[in-house]
C-alpha atoms as a PDB file:
ATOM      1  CA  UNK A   1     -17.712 130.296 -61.431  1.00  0.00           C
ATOM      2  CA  UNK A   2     -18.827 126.636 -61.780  1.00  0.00           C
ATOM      3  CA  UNK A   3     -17.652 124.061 -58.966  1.00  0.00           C
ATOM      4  CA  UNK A   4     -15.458 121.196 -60.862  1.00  0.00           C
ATOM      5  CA  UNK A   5     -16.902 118.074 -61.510  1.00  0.00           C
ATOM      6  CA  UNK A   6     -14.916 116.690 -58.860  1.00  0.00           C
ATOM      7  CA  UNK A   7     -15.409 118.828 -56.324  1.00  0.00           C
ATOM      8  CA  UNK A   8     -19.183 118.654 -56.029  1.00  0.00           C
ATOM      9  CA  UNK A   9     -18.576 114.529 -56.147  1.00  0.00           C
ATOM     10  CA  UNK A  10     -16.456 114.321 -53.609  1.00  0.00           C
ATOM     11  CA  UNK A  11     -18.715 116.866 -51.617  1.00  0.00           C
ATOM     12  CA  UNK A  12     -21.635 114.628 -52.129  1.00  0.00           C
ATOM     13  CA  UNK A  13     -19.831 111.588 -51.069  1.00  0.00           C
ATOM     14  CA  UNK A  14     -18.929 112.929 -47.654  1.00  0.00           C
ATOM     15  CA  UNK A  15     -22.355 114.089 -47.571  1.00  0.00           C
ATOM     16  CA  UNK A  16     -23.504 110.394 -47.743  1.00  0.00           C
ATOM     17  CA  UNK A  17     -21.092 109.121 -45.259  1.00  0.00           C
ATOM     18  CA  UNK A  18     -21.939 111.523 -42.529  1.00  0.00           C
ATOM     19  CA  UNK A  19     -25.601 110.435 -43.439  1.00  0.00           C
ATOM     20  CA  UNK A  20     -24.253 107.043 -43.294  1.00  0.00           C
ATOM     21  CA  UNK A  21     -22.637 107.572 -39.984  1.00  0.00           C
ATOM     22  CA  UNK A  22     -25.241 109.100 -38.132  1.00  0.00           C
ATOM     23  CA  UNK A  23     -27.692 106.353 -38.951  1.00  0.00           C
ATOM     24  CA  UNK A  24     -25.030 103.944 -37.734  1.00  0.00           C
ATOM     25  CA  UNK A  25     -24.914 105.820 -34.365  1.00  0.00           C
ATOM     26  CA  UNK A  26     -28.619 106.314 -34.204  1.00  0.00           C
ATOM     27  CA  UNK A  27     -29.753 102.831 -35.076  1.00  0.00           C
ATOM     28  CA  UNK A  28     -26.977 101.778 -31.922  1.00  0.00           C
ATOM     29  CA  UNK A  29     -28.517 103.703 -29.425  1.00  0.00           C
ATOM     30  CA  UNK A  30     -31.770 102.845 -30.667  1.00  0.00           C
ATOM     31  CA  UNK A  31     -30.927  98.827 -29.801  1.00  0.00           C
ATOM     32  CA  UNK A  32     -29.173  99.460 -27.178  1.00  0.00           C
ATOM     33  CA  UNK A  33     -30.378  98.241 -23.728  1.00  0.00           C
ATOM     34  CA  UNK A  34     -27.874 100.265 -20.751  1.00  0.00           C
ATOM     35  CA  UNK A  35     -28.931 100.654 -16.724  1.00  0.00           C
ATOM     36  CA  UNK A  36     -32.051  97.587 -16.959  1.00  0.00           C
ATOM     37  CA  UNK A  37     -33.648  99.121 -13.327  1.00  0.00           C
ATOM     38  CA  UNK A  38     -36.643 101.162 -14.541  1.00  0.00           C
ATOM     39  CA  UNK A  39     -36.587 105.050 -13.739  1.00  0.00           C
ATOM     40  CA  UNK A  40     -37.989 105.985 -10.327  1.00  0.00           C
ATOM     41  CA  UNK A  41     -40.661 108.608 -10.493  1.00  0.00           C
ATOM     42  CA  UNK A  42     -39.557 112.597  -9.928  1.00  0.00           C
ATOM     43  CA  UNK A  43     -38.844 113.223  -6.123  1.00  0.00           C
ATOM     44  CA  UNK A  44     -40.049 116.225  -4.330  1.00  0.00           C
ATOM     45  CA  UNK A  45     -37.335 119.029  -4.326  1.00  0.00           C
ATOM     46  CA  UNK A  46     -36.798 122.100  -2.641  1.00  0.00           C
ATOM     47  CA  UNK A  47     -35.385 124.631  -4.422  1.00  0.00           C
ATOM     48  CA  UNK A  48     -32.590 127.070  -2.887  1.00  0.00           C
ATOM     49  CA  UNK A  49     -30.882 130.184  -3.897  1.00  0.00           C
ATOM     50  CA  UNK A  50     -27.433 130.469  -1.739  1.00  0.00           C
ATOM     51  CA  UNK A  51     -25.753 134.112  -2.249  1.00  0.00           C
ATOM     52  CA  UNK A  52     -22.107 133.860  -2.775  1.00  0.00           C
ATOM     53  CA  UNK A  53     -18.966 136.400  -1.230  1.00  0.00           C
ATOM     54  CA  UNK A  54     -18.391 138.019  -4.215  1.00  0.00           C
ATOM     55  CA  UNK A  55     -22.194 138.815  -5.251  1.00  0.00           C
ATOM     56  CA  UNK A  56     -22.865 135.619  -7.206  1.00  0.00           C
ATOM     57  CA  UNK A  57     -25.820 133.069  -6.327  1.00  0.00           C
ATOM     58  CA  UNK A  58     -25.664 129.732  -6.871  1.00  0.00           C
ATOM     59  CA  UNK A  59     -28.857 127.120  -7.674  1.00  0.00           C
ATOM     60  CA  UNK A  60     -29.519 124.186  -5.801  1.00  0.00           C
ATOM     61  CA  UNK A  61     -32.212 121.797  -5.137  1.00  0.00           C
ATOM     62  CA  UNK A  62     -32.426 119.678  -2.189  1.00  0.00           C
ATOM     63  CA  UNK A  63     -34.653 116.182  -1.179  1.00  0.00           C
ATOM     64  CA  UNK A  64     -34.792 113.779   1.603  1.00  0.00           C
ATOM     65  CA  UNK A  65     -33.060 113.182   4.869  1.00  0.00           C
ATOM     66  CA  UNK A  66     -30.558 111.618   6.410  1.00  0.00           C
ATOM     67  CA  UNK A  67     -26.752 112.412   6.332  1.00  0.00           C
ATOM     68  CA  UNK A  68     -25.967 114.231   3.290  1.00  0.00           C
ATOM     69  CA  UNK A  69     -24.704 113.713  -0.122  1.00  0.00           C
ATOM     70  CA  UNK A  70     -23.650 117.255  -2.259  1.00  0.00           C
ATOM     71  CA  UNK A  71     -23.861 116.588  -5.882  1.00  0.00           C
ATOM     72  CA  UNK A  72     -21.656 118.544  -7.842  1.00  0.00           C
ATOM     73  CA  UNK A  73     -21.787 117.866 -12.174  1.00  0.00           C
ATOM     74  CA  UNK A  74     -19.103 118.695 -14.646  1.00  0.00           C
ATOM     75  CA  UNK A  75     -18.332 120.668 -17.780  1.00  0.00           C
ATOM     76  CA  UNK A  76     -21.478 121.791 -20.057  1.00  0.00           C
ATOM     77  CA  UNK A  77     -23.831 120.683 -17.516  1.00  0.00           C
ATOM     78  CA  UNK A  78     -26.357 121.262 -14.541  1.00  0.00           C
ATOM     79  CA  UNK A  79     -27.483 119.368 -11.772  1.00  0.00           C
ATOM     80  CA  UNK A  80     -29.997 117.795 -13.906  1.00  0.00           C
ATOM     81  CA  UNK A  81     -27.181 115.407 -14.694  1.00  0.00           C
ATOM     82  CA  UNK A  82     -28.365 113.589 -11.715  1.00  0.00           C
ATOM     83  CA  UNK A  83     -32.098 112.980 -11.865  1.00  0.00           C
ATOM     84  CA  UNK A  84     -31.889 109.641 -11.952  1.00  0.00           C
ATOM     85  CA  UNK A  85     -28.907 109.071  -9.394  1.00  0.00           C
ATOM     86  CA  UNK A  86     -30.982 111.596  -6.587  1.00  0.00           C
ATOM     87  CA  UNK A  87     -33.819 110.132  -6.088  1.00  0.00           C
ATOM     88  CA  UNK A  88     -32.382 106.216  -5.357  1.00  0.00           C
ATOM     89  CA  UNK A  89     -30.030 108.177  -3.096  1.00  0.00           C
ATOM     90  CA  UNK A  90     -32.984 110.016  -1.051  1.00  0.00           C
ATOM     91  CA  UNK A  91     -34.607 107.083  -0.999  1.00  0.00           C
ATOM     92  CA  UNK A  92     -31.922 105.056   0.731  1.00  0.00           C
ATOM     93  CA  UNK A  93     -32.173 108.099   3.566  1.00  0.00           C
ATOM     94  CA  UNK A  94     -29.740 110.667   2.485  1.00  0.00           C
ATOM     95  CA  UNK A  95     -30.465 114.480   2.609  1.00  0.00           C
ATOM     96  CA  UNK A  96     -29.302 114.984  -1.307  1.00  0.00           C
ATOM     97  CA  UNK A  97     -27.937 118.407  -2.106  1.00  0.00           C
ATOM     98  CA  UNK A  98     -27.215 119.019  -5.785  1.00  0.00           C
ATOM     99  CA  UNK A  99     -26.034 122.426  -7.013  1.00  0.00           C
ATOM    100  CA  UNK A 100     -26.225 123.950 -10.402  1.00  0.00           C
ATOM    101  CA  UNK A 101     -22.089 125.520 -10.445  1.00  0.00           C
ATOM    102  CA  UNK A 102     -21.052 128.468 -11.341  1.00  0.00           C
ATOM    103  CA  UNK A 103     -21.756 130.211 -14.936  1.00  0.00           C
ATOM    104  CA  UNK A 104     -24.215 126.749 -15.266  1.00  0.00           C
ATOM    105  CA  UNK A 105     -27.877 126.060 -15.325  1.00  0.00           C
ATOM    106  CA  UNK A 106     -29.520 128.425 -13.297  1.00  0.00           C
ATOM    107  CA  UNK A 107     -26.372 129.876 -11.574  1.00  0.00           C
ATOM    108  CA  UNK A 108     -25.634 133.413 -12.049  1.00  0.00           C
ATOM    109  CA  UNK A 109     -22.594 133.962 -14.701  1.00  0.00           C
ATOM    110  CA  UNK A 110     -19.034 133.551 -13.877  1.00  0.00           C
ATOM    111  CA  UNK A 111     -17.693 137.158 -13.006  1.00  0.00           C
ATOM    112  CA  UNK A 112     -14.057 138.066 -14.752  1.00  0.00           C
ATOM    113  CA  UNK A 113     -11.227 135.887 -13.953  1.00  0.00           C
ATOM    114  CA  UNK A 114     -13.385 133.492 -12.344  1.00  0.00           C
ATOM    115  CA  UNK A 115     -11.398 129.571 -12.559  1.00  0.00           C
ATOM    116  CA  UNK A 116     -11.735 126.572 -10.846  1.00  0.00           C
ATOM    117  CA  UNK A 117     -10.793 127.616  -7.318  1.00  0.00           C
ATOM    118  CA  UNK A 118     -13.656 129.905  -7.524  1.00  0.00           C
ATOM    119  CA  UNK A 119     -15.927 126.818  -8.101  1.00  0.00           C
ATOM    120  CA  UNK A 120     -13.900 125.153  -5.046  1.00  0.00           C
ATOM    121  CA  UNK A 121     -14.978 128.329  -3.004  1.00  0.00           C
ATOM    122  CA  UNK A 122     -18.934 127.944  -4.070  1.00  0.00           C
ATOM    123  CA  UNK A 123     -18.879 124.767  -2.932  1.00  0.00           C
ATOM    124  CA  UNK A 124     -17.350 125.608   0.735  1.00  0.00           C
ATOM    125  CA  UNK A 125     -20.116 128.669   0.933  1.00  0.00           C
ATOM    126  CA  UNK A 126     -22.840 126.035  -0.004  1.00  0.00           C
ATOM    127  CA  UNK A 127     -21.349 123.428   2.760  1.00  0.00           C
ATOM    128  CA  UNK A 128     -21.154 126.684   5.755  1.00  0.00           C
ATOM    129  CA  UNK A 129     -24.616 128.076   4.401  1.00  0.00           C
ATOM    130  CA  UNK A 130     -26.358 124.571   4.401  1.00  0.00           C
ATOM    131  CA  UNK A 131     -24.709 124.012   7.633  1.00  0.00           C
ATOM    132  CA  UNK A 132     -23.771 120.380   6.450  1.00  0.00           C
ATOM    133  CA  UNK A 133     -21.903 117.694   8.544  1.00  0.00           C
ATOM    134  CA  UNK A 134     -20.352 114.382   7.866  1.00  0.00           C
ATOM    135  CA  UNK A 135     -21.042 115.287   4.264  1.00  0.00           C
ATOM    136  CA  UNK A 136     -20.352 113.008   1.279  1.00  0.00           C
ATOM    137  CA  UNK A 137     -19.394 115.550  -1.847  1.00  0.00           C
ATOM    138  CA  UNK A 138     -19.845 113.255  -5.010  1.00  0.00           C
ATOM    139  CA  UNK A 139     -18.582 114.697  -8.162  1.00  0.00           C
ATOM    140  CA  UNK A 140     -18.893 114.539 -11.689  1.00  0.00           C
ATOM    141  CA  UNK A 141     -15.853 114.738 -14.283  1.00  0.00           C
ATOM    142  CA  UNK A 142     -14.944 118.728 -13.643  1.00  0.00           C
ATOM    143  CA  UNK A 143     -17.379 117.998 -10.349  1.00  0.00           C
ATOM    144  CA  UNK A 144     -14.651 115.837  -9.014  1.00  0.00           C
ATOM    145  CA  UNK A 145     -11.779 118.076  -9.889  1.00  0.00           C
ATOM    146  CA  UNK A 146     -13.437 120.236  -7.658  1.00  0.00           C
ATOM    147  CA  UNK A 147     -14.151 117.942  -5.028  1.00  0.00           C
ATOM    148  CA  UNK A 148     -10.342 117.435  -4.641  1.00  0.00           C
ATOM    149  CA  UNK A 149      -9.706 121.185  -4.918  1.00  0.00           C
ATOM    150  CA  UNK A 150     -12.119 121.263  -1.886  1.00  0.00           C
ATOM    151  CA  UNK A 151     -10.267 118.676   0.419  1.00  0.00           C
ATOM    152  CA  UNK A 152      -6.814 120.628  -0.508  1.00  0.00           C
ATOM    153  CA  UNK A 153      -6.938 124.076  -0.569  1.00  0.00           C
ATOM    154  CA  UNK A 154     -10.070 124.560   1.903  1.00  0.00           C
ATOM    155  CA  UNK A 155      -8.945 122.578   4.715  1.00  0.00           C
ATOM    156  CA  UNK A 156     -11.267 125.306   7.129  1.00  0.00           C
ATOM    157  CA  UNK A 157     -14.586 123.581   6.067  1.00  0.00           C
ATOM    158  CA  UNK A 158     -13.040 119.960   5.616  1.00  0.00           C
ATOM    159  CA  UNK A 159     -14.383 118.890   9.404  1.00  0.00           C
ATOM    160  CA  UNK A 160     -17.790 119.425   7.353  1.00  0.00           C
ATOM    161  CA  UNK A 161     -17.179 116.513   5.051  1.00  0.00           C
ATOM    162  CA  UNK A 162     -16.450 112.683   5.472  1.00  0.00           C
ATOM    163  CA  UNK A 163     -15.194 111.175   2.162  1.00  0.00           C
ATOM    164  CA  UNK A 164     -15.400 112.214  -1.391  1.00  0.00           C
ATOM    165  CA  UNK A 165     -16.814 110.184  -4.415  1.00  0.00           C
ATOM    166  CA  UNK A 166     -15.774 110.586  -8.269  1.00  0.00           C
ATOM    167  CA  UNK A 167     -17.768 109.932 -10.997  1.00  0.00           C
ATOM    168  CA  UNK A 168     -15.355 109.327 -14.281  1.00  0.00           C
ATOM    169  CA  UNK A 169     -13.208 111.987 -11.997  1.00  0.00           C
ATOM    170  CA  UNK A 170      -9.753 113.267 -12.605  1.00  0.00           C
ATOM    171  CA  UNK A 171      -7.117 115.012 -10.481  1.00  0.00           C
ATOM    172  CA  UNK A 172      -6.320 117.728 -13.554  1.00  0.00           C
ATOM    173  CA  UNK A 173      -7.512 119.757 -15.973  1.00  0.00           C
ATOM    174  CA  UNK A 174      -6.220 119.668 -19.705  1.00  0.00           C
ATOM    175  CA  UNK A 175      -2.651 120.978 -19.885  1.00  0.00           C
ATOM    176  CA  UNK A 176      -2.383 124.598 -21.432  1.00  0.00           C
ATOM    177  CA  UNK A 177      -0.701 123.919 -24.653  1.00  0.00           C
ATOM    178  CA  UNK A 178      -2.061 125.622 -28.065  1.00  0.00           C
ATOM    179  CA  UNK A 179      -4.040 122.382 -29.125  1.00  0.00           C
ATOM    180  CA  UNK A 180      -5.858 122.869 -26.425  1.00  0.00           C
ATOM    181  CA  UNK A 181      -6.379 126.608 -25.906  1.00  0.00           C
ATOM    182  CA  UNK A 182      -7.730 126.149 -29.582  1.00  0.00           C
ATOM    183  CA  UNK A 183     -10.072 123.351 -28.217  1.00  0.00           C
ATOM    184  CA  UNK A 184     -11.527 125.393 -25.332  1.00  0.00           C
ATOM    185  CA  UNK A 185     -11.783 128.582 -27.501  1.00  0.00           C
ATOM    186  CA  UNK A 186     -14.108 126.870 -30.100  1.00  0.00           C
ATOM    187  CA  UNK A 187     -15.955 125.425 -27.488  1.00  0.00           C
ATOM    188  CA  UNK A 188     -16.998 129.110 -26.892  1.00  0.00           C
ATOM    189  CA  UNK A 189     -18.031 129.272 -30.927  1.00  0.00           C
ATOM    190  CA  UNK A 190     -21.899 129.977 -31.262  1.00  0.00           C
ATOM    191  CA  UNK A 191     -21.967 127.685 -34.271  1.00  0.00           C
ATOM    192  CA  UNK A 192     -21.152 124.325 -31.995  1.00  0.00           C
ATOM    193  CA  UNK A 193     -23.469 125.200 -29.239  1.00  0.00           C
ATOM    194  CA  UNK A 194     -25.962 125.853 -32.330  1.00  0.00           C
ATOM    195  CA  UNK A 195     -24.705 122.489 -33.733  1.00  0.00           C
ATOM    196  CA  UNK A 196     -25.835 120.976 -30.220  1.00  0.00           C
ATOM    197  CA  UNK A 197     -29.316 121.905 -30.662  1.00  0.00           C
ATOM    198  CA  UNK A 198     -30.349 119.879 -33.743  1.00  0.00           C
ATOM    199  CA  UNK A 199     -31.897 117.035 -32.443  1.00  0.00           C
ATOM    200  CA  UNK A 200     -30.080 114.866 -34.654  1.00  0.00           C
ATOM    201  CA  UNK A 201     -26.276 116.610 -34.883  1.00  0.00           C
ATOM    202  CA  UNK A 202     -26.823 117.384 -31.151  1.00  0.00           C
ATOM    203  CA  UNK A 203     -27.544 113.355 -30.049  1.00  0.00           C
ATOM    204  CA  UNK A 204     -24.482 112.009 -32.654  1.00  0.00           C
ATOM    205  CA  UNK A 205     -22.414 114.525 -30.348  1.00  0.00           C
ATOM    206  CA  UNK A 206     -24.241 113.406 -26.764  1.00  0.00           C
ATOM    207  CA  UNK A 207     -23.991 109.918 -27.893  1.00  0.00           C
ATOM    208  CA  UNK A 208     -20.027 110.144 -27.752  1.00  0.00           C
ATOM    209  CA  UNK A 209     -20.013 110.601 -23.833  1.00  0.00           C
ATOM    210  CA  UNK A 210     -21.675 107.351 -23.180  1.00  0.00           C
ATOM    211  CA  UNK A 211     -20.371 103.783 -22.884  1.00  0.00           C
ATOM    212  CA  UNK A 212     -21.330 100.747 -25.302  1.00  0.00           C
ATOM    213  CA  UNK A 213     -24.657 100.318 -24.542  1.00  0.00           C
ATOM    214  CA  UNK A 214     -26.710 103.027 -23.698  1.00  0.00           C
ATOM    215  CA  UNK A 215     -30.289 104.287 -23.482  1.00  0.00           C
ATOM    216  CA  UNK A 216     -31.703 106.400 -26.013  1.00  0.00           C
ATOM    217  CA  UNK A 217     -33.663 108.249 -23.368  1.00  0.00           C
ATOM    218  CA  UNK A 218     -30.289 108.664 -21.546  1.00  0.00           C
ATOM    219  CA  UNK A 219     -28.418 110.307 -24.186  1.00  0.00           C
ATOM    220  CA  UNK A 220     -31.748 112.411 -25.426  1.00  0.00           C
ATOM    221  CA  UNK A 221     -31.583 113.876 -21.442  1.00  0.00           C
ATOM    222  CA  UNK A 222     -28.213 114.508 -21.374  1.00  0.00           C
ATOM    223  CA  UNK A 223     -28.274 116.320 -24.501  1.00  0.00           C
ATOM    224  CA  UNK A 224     -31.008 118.744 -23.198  1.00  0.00           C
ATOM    225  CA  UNK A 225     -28.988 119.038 -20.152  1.00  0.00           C
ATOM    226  CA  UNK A 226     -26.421 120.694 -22.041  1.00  0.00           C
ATOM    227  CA  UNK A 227     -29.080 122.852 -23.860  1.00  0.00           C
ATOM    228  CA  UNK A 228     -29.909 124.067 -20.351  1.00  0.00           C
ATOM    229  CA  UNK A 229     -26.436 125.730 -19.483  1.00  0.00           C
ATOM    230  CA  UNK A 230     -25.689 127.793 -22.448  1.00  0.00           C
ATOM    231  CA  UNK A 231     -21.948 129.008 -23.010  1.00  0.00           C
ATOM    232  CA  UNK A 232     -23.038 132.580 -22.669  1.00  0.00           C
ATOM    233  CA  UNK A 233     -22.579 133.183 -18.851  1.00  0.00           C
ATOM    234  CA  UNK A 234     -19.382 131.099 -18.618  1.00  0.00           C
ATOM    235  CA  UNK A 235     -17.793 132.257 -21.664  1.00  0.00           C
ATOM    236  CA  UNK A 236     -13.688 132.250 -21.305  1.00  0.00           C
ATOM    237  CA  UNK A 237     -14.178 130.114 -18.445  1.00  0.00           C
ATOM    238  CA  UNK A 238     -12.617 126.541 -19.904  1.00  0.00           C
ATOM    239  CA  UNK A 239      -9.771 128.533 -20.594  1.00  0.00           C
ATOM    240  CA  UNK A 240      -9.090 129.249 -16.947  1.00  0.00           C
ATOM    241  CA  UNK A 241      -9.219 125.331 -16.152  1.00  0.00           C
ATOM    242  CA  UNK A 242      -6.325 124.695 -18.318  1.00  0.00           C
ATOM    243  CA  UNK A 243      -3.275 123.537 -16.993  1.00  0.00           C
ATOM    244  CA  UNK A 244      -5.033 123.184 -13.224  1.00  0.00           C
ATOM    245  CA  UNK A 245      -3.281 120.019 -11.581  1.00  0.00           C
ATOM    246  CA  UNK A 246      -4.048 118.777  -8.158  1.00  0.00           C
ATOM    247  CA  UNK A 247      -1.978 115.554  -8.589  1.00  0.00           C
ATOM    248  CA  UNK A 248       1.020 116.556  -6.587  1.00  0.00           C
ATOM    249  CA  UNK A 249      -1.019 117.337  -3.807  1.00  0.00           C
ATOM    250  CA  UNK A 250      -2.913 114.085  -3.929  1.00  0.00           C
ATOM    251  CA  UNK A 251      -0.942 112.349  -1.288  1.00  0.00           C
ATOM    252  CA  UNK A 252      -1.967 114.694   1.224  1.00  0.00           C
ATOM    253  CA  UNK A 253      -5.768 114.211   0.932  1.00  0.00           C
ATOM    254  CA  UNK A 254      -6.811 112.314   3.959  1.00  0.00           C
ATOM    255  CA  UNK A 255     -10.551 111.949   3.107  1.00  0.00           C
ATOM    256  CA  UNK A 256     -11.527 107.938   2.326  1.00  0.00           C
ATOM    257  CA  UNK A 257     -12.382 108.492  -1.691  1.00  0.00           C
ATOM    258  CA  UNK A 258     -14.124 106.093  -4.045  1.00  0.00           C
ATOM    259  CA  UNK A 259     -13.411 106.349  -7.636  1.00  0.00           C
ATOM    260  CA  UNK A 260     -15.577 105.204 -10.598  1.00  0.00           C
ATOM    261  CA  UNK A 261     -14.617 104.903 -13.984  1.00  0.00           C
ATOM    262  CA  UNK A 262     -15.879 103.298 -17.055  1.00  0.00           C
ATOM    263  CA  UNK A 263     -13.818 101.113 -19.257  1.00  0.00           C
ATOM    264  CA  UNK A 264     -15.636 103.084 -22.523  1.00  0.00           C
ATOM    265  CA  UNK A 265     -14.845 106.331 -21.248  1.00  0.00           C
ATOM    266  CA  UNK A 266     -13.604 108.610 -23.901  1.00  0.00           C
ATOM    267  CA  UNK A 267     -13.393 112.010 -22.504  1.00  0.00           C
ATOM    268  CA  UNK A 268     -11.363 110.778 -18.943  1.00  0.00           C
ATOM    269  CA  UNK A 269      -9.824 107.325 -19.411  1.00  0.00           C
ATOM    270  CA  UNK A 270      -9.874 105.110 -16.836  1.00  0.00           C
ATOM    271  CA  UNK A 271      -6.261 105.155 -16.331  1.00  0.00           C
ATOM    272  CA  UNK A 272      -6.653 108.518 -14.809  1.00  0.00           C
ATOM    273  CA  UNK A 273      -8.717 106.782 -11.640  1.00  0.00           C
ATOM    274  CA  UNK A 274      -6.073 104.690 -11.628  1.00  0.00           C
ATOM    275  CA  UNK A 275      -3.611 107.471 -11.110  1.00  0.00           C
ATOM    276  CA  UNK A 276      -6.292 108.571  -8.307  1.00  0.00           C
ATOM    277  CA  UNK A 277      -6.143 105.554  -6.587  1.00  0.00           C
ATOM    278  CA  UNK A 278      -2.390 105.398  -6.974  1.00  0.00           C
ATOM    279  CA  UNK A 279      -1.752 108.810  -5.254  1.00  0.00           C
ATOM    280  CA  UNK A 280      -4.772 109.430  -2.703  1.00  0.00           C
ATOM    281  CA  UNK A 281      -3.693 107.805   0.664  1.00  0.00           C
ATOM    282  CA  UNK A 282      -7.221 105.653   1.531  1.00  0.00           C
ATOM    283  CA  UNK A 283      -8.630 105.473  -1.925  1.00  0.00           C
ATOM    284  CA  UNK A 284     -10.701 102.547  -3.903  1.00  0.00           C
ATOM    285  CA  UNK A 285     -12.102 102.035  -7.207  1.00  0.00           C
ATOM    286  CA  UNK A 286     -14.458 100.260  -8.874  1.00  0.00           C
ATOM    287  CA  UNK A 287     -14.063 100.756 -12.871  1.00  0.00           C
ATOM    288  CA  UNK A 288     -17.445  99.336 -14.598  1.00  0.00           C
ATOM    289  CA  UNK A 289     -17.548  97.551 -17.449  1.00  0.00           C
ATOM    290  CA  UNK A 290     -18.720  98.703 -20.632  1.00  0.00           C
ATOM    291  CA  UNK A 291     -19.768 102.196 -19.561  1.00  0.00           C
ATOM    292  CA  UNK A 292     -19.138 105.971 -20.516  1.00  0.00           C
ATOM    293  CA  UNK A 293     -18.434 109.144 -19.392  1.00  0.00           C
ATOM    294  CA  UNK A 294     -22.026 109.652 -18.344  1.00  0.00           C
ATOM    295  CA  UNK A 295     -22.226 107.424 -15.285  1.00  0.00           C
ATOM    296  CA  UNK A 296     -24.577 108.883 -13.498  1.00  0.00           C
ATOM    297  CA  UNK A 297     -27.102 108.874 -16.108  1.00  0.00           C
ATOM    298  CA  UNK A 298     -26.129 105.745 -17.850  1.00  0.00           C
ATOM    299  CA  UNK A 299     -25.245 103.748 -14.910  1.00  0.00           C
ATOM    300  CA  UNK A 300     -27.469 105.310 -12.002  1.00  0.00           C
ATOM    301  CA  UNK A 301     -28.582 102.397 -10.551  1.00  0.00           C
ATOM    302  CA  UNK A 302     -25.076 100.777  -9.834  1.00  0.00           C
ATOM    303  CA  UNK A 303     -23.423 103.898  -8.830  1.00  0.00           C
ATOM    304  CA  UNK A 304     -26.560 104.516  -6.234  1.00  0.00           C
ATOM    305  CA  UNK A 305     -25.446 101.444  -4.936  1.00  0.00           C
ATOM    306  CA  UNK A 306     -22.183 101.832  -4.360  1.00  0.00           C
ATOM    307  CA  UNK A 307     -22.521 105.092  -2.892  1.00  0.00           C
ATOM    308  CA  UNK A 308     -24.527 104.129  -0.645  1.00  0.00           C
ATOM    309  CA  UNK A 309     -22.337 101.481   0.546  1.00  0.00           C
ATOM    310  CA  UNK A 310     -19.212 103.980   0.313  1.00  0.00           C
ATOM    311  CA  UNK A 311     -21.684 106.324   3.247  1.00  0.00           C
ATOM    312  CA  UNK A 312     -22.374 102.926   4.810  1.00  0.00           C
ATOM    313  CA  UNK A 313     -18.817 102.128   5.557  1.00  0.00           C
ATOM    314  CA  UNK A 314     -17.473 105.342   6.273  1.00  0.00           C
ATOM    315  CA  UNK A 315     -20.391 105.184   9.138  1.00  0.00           C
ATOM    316  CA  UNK A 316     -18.644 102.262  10.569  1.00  0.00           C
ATOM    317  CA  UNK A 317     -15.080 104.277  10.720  1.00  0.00           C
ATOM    318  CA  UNK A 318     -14.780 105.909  14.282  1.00  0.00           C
END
């Protein structure tokens, strides 16, 4: 059976404007100028395995000293998120813990029925095992979703930290409706993660997490990033996440909390730091202009800094 006339046209036309498109996008991030500090150089790491409750083992890599800073990334990622953002933090003389999460990087897979408070219990058996004090847990997107878990459901280890940082954070998880059980079941399709991995597909897709101007290097990391944590061991788990919401409980979070957002955000608007800063007790934000979802990739330099001053300050609290 022949394809009409028409039907092959308009095929070829959309064709040439996804070709279109993706030059567009490409040609952007190739101009583009982002974070203007240089990279540091890779810092010395040492690798740890910490054994879990429940027979899991979780990845982690620690550098420097001083008082420490857990790292904790999001959705789709490892703690590779942050090799740019750990080493300026070492440097300033912080011990800098970062953690691959559960059913991500080189963490073991998520056993059945495993959600988010399971990721808010990995996180207190890293804290006890490490046998951290006056911690500062910084987290990413889902990593600060589960840095507010941690302050209120697992009040036994919260004498182990001393304020909480968010990176493009929010205080819920997507609400479980059917748009968005359909969402987090293709994000378990084979074909998308396969989509990921063409170097050109898979940066168009990347690109869409950062802000205006970003780095091409940037967005090339963070899209191998995401080629490191394959859906396989966590598959089912986004579905777990849905409808999680920690905003009621806000107001009784004690902890001194810095939000950061990014005006170009498209994946957690700003607004939702606002609604952090609105309902957390001795919270502050500091929204920067122009960037993404990616902050501590495409911004590492500036968020360093303010963490840094964040730790410096809460020092100065009695």
């Amino acid at each position: 059976m022949r394809w009409p006339i028409k039907a092959l046209a308009g095929a070829a036309v959309v064709v040439v404007a996804v070709d279109l498109f993706e030059r567009r996008v490409l040609a952007g991030i190739d101009g583009a100028s982002g974070d203007d500090e240089p990279d540091l150089a890779p810092w010395v790491t040492e690798p740890r395995w910490i054994d879990t409750p429940d027979g899991g083992h979780l990845y982690c890599e620690v550098r420097g000293d001083g008082s420490p800073i857990l790292l904790l990334h999001g959705h789709g990622a490892t703690l590779d998120t942050f090799t740019t953002l750990a080493p300026r933090l070492a440097a300033a003389g912080h011990r800098v813990i970062a953690v691959d999460q559960r059913g991500f990087g080189r963490s073991s897979a998520v056993p059945d029925g495993f959600d988010g408070f399971g990721l808010i219990d990995d996180v207190a058996t890293v804290l006890e095992v490490l046998e951290l004090q006056e911690s500062t847990v910084v987290g990413h997107s889902m990593g600060g979703l589960v840095a507010l878990g941690l302050a209120i459901h697992r009040p036994d280890v919260m004498t182990r930290v001393r304020g909480l940082v968010l990176l493009n954070g929010i205080g819920r998880g997507p609400a479980d409706n059917r748009f968005n059980r359909a969402r987090v079941m293709a994000m378990d399709w084979p074909w998308l993660e396969a989509l990921s991995r063409h170097p050109r597909h898979g940066t168009i897709l990347t690109r869409s997490n950062f802000g205006t101007t970003p780095r091409r290097g940037d967005v090339e990391a963070a899209r191998l990033v995401g080629l490191d944590s394959p859906i396989g061991p966590r598959r089912g788990f986004a579905r777990r996440l849905l409808g999680t919401d920690f905003t009621p409980s806000l107001p009784t979070v004690r902890l001194p909390v810095l939000a950061n957002a990014g005006t170009d955000d498209r994946v957690i608007p700003a607004r939702e730091s606002v609604l952090l800063r609105e309902l957390l007790p001795d919270a502050r934000m500091e929204i920067l202009d122009g960037a993404g979802h990616m902050l501590p990739m495409e911004r590492a330099a500036t968020v360093a800094e303010l963490i840094v001053k964040f730790r410096g300050q809460l020092d100065q609290r009695p």
